[in-house]
N, C-alpha and C. Protein backbone atom coordinates (compact mmCIF):
# COMPACT_ATOMS: atom_id res chain seq x y z
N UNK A 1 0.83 -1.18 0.00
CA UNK A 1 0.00 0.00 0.00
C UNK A 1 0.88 1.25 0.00
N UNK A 2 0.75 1.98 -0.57
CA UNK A 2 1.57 3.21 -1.11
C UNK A 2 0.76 4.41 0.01
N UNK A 3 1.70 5.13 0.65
CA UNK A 3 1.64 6.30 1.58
C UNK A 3 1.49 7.21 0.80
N UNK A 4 0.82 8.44 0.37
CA UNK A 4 0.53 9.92 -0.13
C UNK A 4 1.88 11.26 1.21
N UNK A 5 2.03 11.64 0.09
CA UNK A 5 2.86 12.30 0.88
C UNK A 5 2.21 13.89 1.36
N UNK A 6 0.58 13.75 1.36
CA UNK A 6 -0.41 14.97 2.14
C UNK A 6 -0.55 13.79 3.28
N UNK A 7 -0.39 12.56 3.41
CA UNK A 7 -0.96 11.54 4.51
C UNK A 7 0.04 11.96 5.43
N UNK A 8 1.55 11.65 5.05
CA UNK A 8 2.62 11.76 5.87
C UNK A 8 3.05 13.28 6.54
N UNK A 9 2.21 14.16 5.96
CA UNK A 9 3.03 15.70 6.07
C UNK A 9 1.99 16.58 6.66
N UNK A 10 1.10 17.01 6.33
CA UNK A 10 -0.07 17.88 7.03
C UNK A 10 -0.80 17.51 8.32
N UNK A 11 -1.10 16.01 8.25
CA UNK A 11 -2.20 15.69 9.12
C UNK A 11 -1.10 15.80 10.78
N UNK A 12 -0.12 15.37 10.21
CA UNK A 12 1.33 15.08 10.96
C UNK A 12 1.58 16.17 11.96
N UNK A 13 1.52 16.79 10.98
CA UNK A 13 2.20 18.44 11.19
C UNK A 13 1.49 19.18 12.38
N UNK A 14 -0.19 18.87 11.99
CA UNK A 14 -1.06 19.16 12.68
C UNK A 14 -1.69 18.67 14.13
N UNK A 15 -1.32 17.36 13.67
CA UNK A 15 -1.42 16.92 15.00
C UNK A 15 -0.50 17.11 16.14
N UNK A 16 0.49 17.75 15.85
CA UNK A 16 1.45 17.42 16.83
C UNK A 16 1.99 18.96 16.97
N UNK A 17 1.10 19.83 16.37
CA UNK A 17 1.18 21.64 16.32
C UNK A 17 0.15 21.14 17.36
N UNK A 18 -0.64 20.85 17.37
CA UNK A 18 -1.93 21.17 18.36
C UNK A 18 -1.81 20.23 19.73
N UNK A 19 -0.80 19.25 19.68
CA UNK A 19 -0.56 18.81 20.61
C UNK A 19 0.71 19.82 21.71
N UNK A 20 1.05 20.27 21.06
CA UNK A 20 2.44 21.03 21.58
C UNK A 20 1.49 22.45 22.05
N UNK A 21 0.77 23.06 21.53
CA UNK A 21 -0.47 24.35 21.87
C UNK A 21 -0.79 23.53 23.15
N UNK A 22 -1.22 22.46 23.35
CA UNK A 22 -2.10 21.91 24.53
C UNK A 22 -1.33 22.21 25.75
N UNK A 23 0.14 21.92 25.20
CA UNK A 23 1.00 21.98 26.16
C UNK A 23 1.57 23.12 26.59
N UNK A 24 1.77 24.30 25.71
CA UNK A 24 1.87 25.52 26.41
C UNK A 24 0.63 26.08 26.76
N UNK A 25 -0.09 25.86 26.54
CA UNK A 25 -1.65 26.11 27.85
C UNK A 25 -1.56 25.56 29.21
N UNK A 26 -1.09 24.20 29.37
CA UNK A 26 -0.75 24.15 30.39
C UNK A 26 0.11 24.67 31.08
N UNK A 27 1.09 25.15 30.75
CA UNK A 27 2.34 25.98 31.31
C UNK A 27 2.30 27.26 31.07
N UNK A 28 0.81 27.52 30.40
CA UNK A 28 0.77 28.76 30.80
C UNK A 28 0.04 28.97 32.23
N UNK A 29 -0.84 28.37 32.59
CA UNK A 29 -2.02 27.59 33.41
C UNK A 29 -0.76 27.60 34.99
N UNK A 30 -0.20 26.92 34.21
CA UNK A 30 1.32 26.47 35.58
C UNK A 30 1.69 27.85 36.35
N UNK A 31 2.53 28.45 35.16
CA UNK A 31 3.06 29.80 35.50
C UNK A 31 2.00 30.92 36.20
N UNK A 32 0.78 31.32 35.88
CA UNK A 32 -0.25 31.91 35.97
C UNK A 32 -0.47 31.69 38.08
N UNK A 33 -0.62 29.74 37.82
CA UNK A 33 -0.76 29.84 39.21
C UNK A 33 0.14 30.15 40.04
N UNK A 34 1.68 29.46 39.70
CA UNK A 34 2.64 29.42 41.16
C UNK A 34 3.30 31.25 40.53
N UNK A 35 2.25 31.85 39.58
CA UNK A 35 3.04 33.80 39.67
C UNK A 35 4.57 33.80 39.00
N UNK A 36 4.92 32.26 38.22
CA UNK A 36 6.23 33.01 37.65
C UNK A 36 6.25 33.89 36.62
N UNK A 37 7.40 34.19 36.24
CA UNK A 37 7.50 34.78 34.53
C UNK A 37 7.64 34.14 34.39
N UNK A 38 6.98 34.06 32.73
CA UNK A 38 6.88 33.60 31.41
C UNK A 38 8.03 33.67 30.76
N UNK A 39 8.95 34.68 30.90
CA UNK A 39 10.20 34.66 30.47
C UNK A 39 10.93 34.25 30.52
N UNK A 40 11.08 33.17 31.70
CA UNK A 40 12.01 32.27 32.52
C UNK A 40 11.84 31.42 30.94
N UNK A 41 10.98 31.33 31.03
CA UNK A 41 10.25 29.67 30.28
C UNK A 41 10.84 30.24 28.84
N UNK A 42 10.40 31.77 28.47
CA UNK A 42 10.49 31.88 26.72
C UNK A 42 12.01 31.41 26.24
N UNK A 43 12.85 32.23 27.61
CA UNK A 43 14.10 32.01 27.69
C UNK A 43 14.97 30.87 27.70
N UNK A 44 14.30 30.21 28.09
CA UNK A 44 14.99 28.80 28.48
C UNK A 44 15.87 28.26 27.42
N UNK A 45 16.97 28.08 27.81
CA UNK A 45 17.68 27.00 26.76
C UNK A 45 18.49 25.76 27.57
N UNK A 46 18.19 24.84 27.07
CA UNK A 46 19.50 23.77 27.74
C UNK A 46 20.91 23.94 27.45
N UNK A 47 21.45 24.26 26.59
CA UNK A 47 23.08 25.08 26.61
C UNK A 47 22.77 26.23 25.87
N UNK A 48 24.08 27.00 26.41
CA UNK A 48 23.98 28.45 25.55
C UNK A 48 24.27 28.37 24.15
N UNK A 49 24.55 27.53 23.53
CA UNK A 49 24.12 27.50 22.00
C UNK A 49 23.23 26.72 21.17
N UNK A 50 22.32 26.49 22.21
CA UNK A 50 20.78 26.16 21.43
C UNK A 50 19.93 27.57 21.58
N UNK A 51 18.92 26.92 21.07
CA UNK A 51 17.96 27.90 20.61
C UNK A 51 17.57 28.05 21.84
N UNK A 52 16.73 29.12 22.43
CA UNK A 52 15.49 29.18 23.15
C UNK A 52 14.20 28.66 23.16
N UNK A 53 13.37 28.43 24.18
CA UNK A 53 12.47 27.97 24.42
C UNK A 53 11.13 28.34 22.89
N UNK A 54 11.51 29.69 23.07
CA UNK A 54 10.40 30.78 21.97
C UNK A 54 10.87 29.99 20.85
N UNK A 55 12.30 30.03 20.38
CA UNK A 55 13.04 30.00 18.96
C UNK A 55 12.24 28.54 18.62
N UNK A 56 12.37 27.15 19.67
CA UNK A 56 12.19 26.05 19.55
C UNK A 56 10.60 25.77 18.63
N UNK A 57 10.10 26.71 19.17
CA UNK A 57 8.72 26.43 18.82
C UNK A 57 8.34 27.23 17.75
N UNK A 58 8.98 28.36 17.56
CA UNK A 58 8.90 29.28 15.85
C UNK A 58 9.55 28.21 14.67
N UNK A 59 11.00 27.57 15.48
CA UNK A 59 10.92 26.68 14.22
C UNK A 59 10.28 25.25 13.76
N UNK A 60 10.00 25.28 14.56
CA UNK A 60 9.08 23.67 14.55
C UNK A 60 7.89 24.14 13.84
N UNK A 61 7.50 25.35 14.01
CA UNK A 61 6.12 25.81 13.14
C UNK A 61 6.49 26.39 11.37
N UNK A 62 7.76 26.90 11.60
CA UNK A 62 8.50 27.23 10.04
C UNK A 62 8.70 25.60 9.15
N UNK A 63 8.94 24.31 9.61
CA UNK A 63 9.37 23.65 9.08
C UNK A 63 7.98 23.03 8.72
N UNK A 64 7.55 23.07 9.07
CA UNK A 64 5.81 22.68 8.93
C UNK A 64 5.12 23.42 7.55
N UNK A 65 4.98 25.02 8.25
CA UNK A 65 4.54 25.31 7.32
C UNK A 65 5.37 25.82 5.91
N UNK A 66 6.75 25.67 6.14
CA UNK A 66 7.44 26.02 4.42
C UNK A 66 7.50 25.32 3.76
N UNK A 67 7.54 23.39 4.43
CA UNK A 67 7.68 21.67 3.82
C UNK A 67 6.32 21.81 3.12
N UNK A 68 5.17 22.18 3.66
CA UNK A 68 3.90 22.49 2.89
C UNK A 68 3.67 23.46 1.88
N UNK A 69 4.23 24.63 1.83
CA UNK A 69 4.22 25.70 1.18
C UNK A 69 5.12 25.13 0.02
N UNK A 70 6.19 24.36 -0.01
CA UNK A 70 7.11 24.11 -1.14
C UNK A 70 6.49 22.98 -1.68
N UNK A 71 5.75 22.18 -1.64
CA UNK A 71 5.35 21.07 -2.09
C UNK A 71 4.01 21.41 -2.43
N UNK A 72 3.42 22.09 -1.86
CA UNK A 72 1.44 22.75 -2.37
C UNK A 72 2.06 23.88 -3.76
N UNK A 73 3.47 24.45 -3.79
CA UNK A 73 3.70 25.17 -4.61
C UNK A 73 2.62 26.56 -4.37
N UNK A 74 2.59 26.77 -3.08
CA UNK A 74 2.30 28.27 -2.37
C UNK A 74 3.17 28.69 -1.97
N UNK A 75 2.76 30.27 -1.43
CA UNK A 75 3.70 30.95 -0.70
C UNK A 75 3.57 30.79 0.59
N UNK A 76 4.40 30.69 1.47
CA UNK A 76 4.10 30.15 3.19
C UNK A 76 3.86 31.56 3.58
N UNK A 77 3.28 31.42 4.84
CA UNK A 77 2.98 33.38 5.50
C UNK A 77 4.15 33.33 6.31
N UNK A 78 4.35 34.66 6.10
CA UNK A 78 5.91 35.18 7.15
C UNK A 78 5.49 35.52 8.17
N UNK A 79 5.78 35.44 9.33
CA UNK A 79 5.66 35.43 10.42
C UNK A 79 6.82 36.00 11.10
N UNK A 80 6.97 37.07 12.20
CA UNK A 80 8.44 37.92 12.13
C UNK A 80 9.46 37.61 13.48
N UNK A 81 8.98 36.33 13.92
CA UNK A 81 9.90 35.83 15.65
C UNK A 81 10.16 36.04 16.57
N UNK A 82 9.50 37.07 17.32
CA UNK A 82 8.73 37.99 18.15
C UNK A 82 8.15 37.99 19.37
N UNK A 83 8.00 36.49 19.43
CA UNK A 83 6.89 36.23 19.94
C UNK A 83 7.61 36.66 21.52
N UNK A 84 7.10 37.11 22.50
CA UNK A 84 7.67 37.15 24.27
C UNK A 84 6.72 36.47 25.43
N UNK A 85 5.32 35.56 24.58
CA UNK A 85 4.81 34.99 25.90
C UNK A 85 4.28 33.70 25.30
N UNK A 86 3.67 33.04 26.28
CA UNK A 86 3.33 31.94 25.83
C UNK A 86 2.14 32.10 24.94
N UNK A 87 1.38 32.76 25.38
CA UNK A 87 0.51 33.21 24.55
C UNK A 87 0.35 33.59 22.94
N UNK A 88 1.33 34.30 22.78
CA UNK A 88 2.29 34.75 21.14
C UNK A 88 2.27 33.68 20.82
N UNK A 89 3.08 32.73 21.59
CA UNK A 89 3.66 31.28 20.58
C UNK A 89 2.27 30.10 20.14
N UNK A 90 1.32 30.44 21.49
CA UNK A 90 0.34 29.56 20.67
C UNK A 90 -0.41 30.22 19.92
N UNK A 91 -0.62 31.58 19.78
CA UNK A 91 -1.29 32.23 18.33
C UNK A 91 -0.77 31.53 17.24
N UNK A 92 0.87 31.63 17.27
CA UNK A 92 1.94 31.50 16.34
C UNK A 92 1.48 29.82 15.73
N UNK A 93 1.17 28.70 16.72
CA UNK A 93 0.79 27.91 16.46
C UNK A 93 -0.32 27.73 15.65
N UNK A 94 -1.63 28.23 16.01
CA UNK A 94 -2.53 27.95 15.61
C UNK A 94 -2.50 29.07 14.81
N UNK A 95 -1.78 30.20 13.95
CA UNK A 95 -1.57 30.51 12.85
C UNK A 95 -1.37 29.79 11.64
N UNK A 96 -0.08 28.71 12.43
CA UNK A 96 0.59 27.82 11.62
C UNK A 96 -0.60 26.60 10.71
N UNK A 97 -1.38 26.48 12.14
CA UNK A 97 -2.41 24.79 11.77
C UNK A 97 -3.62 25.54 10.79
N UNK A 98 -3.98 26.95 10.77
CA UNK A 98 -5.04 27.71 9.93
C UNK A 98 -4.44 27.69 8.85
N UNK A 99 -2.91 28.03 8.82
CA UNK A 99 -2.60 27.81 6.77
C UNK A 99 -2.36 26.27 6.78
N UNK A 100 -1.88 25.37 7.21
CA UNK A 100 -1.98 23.86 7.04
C UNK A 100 -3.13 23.59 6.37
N UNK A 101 -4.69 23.71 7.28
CA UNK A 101 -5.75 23.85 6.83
C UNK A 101 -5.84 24.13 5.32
N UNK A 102 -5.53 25.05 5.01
CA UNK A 102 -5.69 25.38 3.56
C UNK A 102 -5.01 24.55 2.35
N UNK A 103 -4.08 23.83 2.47
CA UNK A 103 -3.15 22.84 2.11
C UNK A 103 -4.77 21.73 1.46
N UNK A 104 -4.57 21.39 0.64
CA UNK A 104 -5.18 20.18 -0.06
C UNK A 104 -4.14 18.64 -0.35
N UNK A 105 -4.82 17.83 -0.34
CA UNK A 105 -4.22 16.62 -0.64
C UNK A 105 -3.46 16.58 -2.37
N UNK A 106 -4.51 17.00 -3.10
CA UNK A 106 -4.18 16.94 -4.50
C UNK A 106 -3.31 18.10 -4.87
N UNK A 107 -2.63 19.02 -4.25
CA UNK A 107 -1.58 20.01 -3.88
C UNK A 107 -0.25 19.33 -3.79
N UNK A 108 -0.25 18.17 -3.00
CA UNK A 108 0.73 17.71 -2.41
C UNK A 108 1.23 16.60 -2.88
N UNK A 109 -0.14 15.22 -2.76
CA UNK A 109 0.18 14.12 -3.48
C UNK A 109 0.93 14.73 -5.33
N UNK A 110 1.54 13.27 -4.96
CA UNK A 110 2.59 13.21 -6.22
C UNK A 110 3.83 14.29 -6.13
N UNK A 111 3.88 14.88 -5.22
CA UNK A 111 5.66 15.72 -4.92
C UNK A 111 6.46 15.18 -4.74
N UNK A 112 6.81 13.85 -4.96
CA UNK A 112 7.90 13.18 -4.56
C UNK A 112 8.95 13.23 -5.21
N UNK A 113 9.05 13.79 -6.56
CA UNK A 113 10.12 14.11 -7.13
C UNK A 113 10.16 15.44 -7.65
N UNK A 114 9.13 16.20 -7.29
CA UNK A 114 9.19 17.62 -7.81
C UNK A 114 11.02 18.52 -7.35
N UNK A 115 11.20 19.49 -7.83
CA UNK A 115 12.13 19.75 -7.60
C UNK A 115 11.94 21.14 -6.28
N UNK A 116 12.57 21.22 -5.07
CA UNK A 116 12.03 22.26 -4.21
C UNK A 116 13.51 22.97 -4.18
N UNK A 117 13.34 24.21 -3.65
CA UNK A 117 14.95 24.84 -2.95
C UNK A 117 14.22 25.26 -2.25
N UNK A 118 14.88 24.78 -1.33
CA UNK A 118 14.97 25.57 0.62
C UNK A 118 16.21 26.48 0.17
N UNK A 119 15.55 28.14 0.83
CA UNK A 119 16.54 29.18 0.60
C UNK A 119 17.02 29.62 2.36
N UNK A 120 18.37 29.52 2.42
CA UNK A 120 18.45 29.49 3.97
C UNK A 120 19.07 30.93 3.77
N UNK A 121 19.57 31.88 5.04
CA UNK A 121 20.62 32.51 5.24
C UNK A 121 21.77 32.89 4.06
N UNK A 122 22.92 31.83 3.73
CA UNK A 122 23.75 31.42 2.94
C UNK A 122 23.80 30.98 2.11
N UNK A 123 22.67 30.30 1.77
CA UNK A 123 22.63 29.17 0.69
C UNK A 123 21.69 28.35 0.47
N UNK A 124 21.41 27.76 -0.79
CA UNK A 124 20.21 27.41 -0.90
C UNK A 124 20.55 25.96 -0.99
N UNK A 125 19.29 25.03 -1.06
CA UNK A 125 19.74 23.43 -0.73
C UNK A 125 17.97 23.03 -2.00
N UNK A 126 18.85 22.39 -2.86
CA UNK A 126 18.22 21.88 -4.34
C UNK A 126 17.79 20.52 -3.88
N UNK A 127 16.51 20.27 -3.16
CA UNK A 127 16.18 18.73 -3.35
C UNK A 127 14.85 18.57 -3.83
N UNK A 128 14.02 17.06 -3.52
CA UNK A 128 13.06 16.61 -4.24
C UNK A 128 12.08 16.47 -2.99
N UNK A 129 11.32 16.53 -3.45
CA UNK A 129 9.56 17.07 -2.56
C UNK A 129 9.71 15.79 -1.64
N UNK A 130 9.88 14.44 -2.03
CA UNK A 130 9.76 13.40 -0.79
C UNK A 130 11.19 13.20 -0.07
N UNK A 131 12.40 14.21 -0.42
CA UNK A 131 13.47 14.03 0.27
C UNK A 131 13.43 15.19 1.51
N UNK A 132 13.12 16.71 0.88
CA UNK A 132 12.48 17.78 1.49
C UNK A 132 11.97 17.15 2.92
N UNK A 133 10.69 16.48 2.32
CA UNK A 133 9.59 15.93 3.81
C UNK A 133 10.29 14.67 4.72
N UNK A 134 11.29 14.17 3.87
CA UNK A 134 11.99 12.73 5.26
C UNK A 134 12.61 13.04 5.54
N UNK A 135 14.00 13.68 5.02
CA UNK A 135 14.95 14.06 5.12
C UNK A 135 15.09 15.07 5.87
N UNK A 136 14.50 16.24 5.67
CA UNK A 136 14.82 17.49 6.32
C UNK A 136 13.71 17.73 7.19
N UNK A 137 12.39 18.21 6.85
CA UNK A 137 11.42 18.77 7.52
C UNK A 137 10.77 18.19 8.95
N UNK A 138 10.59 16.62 8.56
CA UNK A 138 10.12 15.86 9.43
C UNK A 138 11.00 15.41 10.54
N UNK A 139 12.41 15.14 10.43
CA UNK A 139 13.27 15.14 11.29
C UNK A 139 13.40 16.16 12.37
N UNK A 140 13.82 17.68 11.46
CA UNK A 140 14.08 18.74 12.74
C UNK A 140 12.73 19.39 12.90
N UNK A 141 11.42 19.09 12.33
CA UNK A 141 10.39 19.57 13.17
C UNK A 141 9.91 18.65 14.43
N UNK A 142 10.03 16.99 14.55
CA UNK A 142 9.82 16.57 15.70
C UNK A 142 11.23 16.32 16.66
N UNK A 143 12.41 16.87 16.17
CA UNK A 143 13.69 17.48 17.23
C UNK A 143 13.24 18.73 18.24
N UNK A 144 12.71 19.45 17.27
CA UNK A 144 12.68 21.01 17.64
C UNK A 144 11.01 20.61 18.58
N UNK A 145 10.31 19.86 18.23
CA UNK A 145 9.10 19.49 19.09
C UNK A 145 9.48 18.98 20.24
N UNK A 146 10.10 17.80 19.97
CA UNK A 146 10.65 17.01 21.78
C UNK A 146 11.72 17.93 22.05
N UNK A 147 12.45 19.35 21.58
CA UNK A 147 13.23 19.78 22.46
C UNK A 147 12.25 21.02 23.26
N UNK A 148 11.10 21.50 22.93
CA UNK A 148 9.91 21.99 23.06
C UNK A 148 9.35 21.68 24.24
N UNK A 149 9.02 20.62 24.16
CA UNK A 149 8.32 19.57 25.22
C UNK A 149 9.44 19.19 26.48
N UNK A 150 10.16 18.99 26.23
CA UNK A 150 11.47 18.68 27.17
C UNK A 150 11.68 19.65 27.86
N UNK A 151 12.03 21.19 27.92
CA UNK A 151 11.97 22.29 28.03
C UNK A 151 11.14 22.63 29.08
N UNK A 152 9.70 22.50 28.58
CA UNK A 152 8.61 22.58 29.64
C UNK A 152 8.41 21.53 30.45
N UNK A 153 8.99 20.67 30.11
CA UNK A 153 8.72 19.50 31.73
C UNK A 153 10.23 19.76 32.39
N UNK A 154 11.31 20.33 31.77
CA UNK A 154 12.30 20.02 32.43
C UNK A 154 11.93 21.46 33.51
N UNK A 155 10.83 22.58 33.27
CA UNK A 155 10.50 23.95 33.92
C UNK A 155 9.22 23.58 34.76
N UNK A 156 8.91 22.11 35.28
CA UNK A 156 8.38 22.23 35.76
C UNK A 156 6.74 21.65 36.01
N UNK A 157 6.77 22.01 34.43
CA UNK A 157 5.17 21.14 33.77
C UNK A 157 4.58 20.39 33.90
N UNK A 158 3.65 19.99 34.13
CA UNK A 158 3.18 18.28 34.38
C UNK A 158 2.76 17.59 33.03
């Protein structure tokens, strides 16, 4: 039985954007009661050359929605990294799962060899729509998710 690559990539994406929202509600819920800042938390990094807590979760929502945007052959919405509460980041989320939404199956299916460029910083990286989604997107968006999640239980969370 042959996998669609809208099966493997959107529903994915989505489920686990809205699972990670659930979870900064709770820690917002957390913080709210025992009166901390939120900043502790936005701030958070496990070494000083990872990302932050905020960064973790802007990119886990960029890899989502640009792996979709390059393969639907749309433009993804820019979004400017900003965010300073928990609150921001789950807008930011459920920004992310409202353009997912818009994403169609027949957009997507059959990208497996289309040709995509991811344009970074420095340089751009020339691959194919089902290497894009295994290779790159799906890897460091559920890294950048369990380092997300890790983060907030390691601050405390239940």
């Amino acid at each position: 039985m042959a996998v669609s690559m809208y099966t493997v990539s959107v529903p994915v994406f989505i489920k686990h954007l809205n699972g990670l929202a659930g979870c900064l509600k709770k820690a917002q819920a957390h913080y709210a009661e025992k009166k901390y800042d939120e900043a502790t938390l936005i701030h958070y990094r496990f070494y000083p050359d990872m990302f932050n807590f905020a960064r973790q979760v802007q990119v886990m929502c960029d890899h989502a929605k640009n792996c979709t945007a390059l393969l639907a052959g749309v433009e993804a919405p820019k979004f400017e990294d900003s965010e300073k509460s928990l609150g921001e980041l789950i807008a930011r989320i459920e920004k992310t799962v409202a353009f997912l939404n818009t994403a169609k199956a027949s957009q997507i299916d059959g990208t497996e060899e289309k040709p995509v460029t991811v344009k970074m910083r420095d340089r751009e990286l020339h691959l194919k729509g089902q290497e894009l989604l295994l290779n790159r997107s799906l890897p460091n968006f559920f890294f950048h998710a369990a380092t997300a999640y890790d983060i907030i239980r390691h601050n405390g969370v239940e």
